[in-house]
Protein backbone atom coordinates (compact mmCIF):
# COMPACT_ATOMS: atom_id res chain seq x y z
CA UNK A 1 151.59 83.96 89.29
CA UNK A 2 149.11 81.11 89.05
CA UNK A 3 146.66 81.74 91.83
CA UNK A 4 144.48 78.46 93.28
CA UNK A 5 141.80 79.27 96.23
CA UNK A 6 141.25 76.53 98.41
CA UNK A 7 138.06 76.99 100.84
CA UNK A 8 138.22 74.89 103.48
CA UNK A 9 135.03 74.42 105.96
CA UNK A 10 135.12 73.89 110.27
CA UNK A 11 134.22 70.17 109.93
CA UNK A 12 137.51 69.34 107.99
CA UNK A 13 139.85 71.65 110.52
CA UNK A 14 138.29 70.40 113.44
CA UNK A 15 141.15 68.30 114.91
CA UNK A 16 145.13 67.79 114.52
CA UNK A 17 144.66 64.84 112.19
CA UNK A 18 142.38 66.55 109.90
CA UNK A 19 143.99 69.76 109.55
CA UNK A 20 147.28 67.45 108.53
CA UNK A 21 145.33 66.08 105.97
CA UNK A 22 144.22 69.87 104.57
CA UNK A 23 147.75 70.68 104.67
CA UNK A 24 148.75 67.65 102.21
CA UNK A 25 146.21 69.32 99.78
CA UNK A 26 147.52 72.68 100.06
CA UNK A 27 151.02 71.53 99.86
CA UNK A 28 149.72 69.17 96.81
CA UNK A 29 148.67 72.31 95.25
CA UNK A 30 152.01 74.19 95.70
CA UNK A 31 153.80 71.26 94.38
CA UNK A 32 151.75 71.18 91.21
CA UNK A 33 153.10 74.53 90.64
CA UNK A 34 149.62 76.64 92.14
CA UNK A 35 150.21 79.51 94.93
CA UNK A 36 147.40 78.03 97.11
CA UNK A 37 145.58 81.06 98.80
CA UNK A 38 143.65 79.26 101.83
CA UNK A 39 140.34 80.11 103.30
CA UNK A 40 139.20 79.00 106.19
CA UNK A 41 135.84 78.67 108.45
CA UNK A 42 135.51 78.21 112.18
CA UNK A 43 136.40 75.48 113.79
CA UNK A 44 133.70 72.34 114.22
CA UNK A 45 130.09 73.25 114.67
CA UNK A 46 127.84 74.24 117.78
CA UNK A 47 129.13 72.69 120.94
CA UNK A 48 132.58 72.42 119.63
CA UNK A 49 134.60 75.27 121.93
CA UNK A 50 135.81 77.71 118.89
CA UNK A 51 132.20 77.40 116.33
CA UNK A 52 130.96 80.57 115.98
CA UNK A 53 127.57 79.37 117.31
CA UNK A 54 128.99 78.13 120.55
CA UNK A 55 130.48 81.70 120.98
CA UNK A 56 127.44 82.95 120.31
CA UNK A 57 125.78 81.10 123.20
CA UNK A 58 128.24 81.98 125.22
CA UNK A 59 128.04 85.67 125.09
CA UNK A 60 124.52 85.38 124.94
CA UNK A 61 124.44 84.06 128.75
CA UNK A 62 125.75 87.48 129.29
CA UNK A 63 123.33 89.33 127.60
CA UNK A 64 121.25 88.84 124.48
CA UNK A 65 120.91 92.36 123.42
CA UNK A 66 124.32 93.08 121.65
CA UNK A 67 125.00 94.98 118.79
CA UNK A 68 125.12 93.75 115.43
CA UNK A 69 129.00 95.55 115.42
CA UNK A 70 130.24 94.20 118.79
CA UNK A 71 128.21 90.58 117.27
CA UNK A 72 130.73 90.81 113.93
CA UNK A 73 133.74 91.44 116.52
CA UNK A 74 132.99 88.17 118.47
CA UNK A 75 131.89 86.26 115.49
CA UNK A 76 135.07 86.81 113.76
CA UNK A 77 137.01 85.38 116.03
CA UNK A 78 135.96 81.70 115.04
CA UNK A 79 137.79 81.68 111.92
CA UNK A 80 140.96 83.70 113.12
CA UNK A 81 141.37 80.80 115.57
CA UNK A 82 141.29 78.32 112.59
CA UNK A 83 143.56 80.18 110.46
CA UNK A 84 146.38 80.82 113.18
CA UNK A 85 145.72 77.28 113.51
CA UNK A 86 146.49 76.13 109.72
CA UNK A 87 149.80 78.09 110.30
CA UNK A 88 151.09 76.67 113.07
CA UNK A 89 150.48 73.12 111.27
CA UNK A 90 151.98 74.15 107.94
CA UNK A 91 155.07 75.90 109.79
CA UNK A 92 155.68 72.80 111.83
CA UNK A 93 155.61 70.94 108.65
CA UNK A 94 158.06 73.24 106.88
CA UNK A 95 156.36 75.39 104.91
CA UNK A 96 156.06 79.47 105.65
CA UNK A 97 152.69 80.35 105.83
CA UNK A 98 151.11 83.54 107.28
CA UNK A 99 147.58 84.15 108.66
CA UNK A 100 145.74 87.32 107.79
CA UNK A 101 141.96 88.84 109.01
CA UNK A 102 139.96 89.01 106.09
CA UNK A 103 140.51 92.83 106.25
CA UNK A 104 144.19 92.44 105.88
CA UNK A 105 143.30 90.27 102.39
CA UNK A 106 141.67 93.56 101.32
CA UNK A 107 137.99 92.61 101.83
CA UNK A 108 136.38 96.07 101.50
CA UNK A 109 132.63 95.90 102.96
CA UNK A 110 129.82 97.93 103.45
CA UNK A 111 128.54 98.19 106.91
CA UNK A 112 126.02 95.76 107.32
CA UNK A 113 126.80 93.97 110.46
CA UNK A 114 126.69 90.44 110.38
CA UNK A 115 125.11 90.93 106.57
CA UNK A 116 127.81 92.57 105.08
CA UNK A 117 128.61 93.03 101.40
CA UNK A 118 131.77 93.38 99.91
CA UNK A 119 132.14 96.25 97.86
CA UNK A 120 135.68 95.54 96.42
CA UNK A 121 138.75 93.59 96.93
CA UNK A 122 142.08 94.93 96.84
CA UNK A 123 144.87 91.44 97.20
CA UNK A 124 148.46 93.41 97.64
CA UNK A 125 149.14 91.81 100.75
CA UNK A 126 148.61 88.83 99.04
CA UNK A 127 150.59 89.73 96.82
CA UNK A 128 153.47 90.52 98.27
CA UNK A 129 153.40 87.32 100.88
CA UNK A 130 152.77 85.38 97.71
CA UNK A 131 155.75 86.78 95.84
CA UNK A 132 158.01 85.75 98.99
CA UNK A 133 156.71 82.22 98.27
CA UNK A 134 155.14 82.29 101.31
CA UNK A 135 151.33 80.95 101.75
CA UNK A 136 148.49 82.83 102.79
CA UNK A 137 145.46 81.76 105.02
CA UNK A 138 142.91 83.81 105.15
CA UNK A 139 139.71 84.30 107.94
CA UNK A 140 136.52 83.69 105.25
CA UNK A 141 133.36 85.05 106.44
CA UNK A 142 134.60 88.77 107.18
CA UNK A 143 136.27 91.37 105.82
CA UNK A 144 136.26 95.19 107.06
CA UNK A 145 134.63 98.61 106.47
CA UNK A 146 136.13 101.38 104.97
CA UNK A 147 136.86 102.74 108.35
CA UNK A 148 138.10 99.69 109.15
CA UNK A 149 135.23 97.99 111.37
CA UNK A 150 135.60 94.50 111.24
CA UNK A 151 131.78 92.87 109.12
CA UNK A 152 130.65 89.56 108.74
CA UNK A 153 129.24 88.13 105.42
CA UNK A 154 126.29 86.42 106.61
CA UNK A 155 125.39 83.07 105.98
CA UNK A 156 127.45 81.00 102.99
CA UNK A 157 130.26 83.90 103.87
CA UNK A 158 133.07 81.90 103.58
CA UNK A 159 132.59 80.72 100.16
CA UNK A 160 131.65 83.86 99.36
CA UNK A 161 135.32 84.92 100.53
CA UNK A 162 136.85 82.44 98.65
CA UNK A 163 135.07 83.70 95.28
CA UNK A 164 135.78 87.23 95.86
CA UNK A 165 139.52 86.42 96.79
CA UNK A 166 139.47 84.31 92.92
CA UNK A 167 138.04 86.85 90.83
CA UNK A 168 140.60 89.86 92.41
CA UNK A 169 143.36 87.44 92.04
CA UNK A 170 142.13 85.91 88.20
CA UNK A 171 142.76 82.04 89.66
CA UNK A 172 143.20 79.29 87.98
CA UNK A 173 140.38 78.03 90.08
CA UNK A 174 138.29 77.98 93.56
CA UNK A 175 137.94 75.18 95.25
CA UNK A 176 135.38 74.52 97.78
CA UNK A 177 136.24 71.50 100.01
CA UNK A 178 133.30 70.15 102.15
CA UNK A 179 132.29 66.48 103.61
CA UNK A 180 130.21 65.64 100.58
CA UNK A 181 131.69 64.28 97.24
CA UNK A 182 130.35 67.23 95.24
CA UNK A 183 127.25 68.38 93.84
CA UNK A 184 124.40 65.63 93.97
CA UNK A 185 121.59 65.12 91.75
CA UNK A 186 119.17 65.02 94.59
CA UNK A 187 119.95 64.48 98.70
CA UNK A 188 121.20 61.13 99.37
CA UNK A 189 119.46 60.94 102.51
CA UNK A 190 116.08 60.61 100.34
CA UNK A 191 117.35 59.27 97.29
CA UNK A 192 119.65 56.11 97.70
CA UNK A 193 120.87 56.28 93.86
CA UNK A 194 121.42 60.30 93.84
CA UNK A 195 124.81 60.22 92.36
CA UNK A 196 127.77 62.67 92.42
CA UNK A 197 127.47 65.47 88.99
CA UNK A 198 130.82 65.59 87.23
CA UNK A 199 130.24 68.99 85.65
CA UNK A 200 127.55 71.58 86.55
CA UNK A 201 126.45 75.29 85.16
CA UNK A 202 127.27 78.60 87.04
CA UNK A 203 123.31 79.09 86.47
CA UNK A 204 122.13 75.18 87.65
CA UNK A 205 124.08 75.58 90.83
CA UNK A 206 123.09 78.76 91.46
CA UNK A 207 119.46 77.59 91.12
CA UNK A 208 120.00 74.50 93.21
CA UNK A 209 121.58 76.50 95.84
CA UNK A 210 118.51 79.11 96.30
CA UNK A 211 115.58 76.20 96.05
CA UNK A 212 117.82 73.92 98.60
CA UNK A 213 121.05 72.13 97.93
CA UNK A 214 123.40 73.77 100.53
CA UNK A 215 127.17 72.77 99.61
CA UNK A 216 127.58 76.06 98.00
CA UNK A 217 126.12 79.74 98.84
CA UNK A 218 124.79 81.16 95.41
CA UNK A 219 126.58 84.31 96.31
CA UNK A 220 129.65 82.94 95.70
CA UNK A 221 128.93 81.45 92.64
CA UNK A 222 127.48 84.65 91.21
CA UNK A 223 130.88 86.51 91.95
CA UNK A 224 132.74 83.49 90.58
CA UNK A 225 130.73 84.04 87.41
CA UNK A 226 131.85 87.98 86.69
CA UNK A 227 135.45 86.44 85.51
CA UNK A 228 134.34 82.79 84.86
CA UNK A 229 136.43 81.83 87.31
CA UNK A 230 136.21 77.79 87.41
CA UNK A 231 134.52 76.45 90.58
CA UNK A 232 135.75 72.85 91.84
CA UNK A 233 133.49 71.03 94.51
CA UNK A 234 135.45 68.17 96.41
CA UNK A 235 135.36 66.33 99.27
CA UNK A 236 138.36 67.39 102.07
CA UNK A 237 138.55 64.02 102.81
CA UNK A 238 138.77 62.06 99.56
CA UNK A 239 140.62 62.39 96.70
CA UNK A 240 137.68 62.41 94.49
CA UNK A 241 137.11 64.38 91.70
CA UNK A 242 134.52 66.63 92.57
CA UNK A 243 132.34 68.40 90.63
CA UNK A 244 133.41 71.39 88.02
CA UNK A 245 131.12 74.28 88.01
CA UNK A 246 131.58 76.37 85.22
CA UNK A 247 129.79 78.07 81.91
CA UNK A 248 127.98 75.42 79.86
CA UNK A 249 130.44 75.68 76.82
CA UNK A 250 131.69 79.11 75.69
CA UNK A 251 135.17 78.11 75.64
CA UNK A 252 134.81 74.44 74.18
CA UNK A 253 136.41 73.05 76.95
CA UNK A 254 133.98 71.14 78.59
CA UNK A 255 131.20 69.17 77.39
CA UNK A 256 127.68 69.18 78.59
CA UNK A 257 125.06 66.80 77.22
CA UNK A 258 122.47 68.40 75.42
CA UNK A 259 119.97 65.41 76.02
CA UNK A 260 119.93 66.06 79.78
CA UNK A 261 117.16 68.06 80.16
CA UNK A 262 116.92 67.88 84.15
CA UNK A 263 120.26 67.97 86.48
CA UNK A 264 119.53 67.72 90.16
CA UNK A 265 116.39 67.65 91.97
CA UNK A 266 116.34 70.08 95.30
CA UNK A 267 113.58 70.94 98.03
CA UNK A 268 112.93 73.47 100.86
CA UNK A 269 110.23 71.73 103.19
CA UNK A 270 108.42 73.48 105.98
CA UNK A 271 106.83 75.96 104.12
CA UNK A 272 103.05 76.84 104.19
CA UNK A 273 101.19 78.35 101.23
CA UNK A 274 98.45 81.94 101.48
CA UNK A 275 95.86 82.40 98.70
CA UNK A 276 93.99 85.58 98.78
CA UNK A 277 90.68 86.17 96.65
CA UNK A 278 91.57 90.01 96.44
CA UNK A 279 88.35 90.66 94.89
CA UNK A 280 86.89 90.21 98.47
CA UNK A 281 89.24 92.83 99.21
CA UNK A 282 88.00 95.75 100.85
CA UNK A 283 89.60 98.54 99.10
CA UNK A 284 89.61 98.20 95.05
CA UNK A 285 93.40 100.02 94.92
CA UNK A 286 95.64 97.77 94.44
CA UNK A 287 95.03 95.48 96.61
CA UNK A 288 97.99 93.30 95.73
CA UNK A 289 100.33 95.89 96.25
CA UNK A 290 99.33 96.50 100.20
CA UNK A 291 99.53 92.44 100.27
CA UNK A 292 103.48 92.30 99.71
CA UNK A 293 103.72 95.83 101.39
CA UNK A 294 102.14 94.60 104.50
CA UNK A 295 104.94 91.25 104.47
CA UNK A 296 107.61 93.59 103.87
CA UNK A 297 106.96 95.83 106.57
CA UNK A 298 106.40 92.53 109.13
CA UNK A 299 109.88 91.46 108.10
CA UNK A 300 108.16 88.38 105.99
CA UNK A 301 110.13 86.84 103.26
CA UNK A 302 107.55 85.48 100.47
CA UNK A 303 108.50 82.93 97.76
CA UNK A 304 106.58 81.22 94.90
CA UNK A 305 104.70 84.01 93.91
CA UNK A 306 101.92 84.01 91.41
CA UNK A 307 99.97 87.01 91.13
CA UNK A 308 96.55 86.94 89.13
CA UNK A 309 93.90 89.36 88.48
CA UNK A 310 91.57 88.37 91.31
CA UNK A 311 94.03 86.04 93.56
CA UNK A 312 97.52 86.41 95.03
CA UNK A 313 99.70 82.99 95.85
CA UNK A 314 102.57 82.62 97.89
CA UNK A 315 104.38 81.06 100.30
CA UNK A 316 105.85 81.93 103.72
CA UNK A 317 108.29 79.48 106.17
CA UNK A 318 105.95 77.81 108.43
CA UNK A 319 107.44 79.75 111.32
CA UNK A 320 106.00 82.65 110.30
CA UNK A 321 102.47 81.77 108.98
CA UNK A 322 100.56 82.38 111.66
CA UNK A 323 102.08 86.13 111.77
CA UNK A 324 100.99 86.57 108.08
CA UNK A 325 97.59 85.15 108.73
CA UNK A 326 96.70 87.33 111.09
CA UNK A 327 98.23 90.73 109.28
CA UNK A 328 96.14 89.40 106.46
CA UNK A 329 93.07 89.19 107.87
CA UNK A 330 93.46 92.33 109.74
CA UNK A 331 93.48 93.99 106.33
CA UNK A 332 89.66 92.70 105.68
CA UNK A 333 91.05 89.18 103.68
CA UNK A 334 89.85 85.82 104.51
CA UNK A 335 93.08 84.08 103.00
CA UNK A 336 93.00 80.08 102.48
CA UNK A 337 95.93 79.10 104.60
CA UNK A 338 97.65 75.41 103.37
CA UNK A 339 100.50 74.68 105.82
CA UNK A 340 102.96 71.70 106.33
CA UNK A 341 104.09 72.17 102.21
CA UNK A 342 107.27 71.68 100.65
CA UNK A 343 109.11 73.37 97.43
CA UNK A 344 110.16 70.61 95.35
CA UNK A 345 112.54 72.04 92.32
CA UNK A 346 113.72 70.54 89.34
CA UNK A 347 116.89 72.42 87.81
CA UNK A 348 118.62 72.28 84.35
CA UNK A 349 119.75 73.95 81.99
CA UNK A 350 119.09 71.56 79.18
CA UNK A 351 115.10 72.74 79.60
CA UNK A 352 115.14 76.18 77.82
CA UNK A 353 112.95 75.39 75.04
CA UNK A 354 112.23 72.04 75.28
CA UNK A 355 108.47 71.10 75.12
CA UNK A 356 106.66 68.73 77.08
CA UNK A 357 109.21 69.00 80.53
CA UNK A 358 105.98 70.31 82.54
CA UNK A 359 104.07 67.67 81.05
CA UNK A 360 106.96 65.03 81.78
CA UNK A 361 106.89 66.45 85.31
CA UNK A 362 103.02 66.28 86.04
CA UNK A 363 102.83 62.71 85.11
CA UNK A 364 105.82 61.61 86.83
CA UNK A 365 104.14 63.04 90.30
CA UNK A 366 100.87 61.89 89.12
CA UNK A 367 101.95 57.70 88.66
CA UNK A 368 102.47 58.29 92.75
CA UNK A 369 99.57 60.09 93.39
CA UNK A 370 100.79 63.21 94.75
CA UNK A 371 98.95 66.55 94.35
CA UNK A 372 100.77 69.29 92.79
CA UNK A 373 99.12 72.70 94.49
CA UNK A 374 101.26 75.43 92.88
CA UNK A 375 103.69 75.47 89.95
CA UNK A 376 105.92 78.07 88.64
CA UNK A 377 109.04 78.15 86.42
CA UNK A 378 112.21 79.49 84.74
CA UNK A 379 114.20 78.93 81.76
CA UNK A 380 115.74 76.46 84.01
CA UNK A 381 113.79 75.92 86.45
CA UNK A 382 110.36 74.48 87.33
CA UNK A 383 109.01 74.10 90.92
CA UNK A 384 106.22 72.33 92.35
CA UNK A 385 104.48 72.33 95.70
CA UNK A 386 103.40 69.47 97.66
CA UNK A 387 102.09 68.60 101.00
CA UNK A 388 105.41 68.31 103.12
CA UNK A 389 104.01 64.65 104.12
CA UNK A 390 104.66 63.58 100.10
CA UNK A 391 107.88 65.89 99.50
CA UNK A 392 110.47 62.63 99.78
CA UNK A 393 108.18 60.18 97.42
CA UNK A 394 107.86 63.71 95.10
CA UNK A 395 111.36 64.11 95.39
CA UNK A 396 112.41 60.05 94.43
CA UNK A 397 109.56 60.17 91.79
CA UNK A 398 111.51 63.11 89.61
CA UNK A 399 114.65 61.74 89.97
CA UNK A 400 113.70 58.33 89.04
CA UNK A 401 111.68 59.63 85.80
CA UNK A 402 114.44 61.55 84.73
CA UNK A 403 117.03 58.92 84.96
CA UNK A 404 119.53 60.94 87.23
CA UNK A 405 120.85 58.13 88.86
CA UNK A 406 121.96 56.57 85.67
């Protein structure tokens, strides 16, 4: 049977009219000879009466302190409502549909409330539905223990769903509907020529999704990636394209320039960046080691890391600077503290080898004046930080030198 996952988010389920308009895709699908396996989010977003943020308000009114297992019971219940919902519209249009909990798919977790895992997926119910001609929704963003607690996947859990569902049932393809027109070469809101990417890596999109871009969790791309299961980025309310995220070319089937060095430009702001002169340190053994110790410990996630003999650079989320300031200087450092940055990344595949894309990058910030105070990079990657105030002109400055709105 030729499998097709459809994910569809809470924005595009959120009233009668628009879950009409996700049925005439699924039932598109079906006619086009797919079995369309559906995943669904919660309803609408906070403030909207089923979002899984509103129910978390709600409960905690009654008390903040709940566990992170009752937490998964309560926030599971957002996209049950949504997929009892897409049956009752399908059914009243004619076609049998059945809902099941993500546990009922066969999404086997560990148990990491509210962070869960999944450890494997095991589709017979969807199977067997499937074989009856009958289409399955499915709850995204959960699954179940081996003892059959219900978990939640965390942030990006949906997607991640709908990529675990595709590789265990070897899809055709998974496609992630949102309200954007696909994958962008930079955010629109900053860059008013940013234009929609037609085709896009497993690796670039994964790399735009950690340093920023948000339409897809990387997670779900990496599991995508194990079978080369085809991703598909569209727009729920359009019948656009989309984007097509898949391996560069391995089976010939798609093409991907080889003169386009850079692919999307992507930023995290609100950042602030710590260097610490650990020859002042107090202790000579290993000083660096009881730096990133010390963050661990305090719950501190560091990023943009660059470690040299006598200095240590990273950065924190502005939230938490202050915190990792004052751990820092109660270990005898004086560190230089540089808040109010950004992480401005420029992604591509097409870089791996190709000289003079640092230099390219340095004098395309440089014609607009803007100080670069860290750099770092990957075979595909190369970031840059910047004061937070000069992150948008950084941001249109890339895109413009590279052409990406061409």
């Amino acid at each position: 049977m030729k499998y097709l996952v459809q994910k569809f988010g809470g924005t595009s389920l959120a009233t009668p009219e628009l879950r009409d308009q996700v049925v005439a895709k699924v039932i598109s699908a079906k006619n086009e000879g797919s079995m369309p396996v559906v995943v669904v989010s919660a309803i609408g977003r906070q403030g909207d009466p089923y979002a899984t943020d509103t129910l978390l308000k709600f409960i905690g009114g009654i008390n903040s302190e709940i566990p992170p297992k009752e937490l998964d019971n309560l926030m599971a219940c957002g996209e049950i409502i949504s997929g009892v919902a897409m049956v009752a519209t399908l059914e009243k249009q004619g076609y049998k549909a059945v809902f099941l909990t993500g546990g009922q798919a066969g999404i086997i977790t560990d148990d990491n409330h509210t962070e869960a895992h999944i450890i494997e997926v095991n589709p017979k119910l969807i199977h067997k539905y499937a074989a009856e001609g009958t289409i399955v929704i499915v709850a995204g963003f959960q699954g179940q223990t081996g003892e059959g607690l219900i978990t939640t996947l965390g942030r990006g859990g949906s997607d991640t769903s709908a990529a675990a569902l595709g590789v265990a049932l070897n899809a055709e393809a998974i496609d992630i509907y949102t309200d954007v027109e696909g994958i962008m070469t930079a955010d629109p809101r900053i860059v008013e020529n940013a234009r929609v990417l037609d085709v896009i890596t497993y690796n670039e999109i994964c790399q735009l999704a950690h340093d920023g871009a948000k339409v897809i969790h990387p997670r779900a791309v990496e599991i995508a990636m194990q079978k080369n299961i085809p991703i598909r980025v569209k727009c729920a309310f359009s019948d656009a394209p989309g984007t097509l995220v898949t391996s560069s070319t391995d089976n010939g089937s798609v093409e991907i320039k080889k003169d386009r060095v850079i692919t999307g430009i992507t930023h995290i702001p609100n950042v602030t960046q710590l260097k610490i002169y650990t020859s002042e340190s107090p202790e000579s053994d290993l000083p660096q080691l009881k730096i990133f110790k010390s963050m661990a410990l305090a719950g501190i996630s560091v990023d943009f890391i660059n470690v040299h003999p006598d200095v240590v650079i990273y950065t924190v989320k502005d939230d938490v600077a202050a915190k990792a300031e004052q751990i820092l200087e109660n270990m005898g450092f004086s560190p230089v503290v540089t808040p109010s940055c950004a992480k401005v990344s420029a992604v591509g595949a097409g870089m791996a080898g190709v000289p003079g894309v640092m230099a390219s990058i340095m004098e395309a910030l440089a014609a607009e004046n803007i100080k670069i105070l860290q750099t770092a990079d990957s075979h595909s990657t190369i970031w840059c930080l910047v004061k937070r105030a000069e992150m948008e002109k950084a941001i249109r400055a890339l895109h413009s030198y590279f052409s990406l709105g061409e």
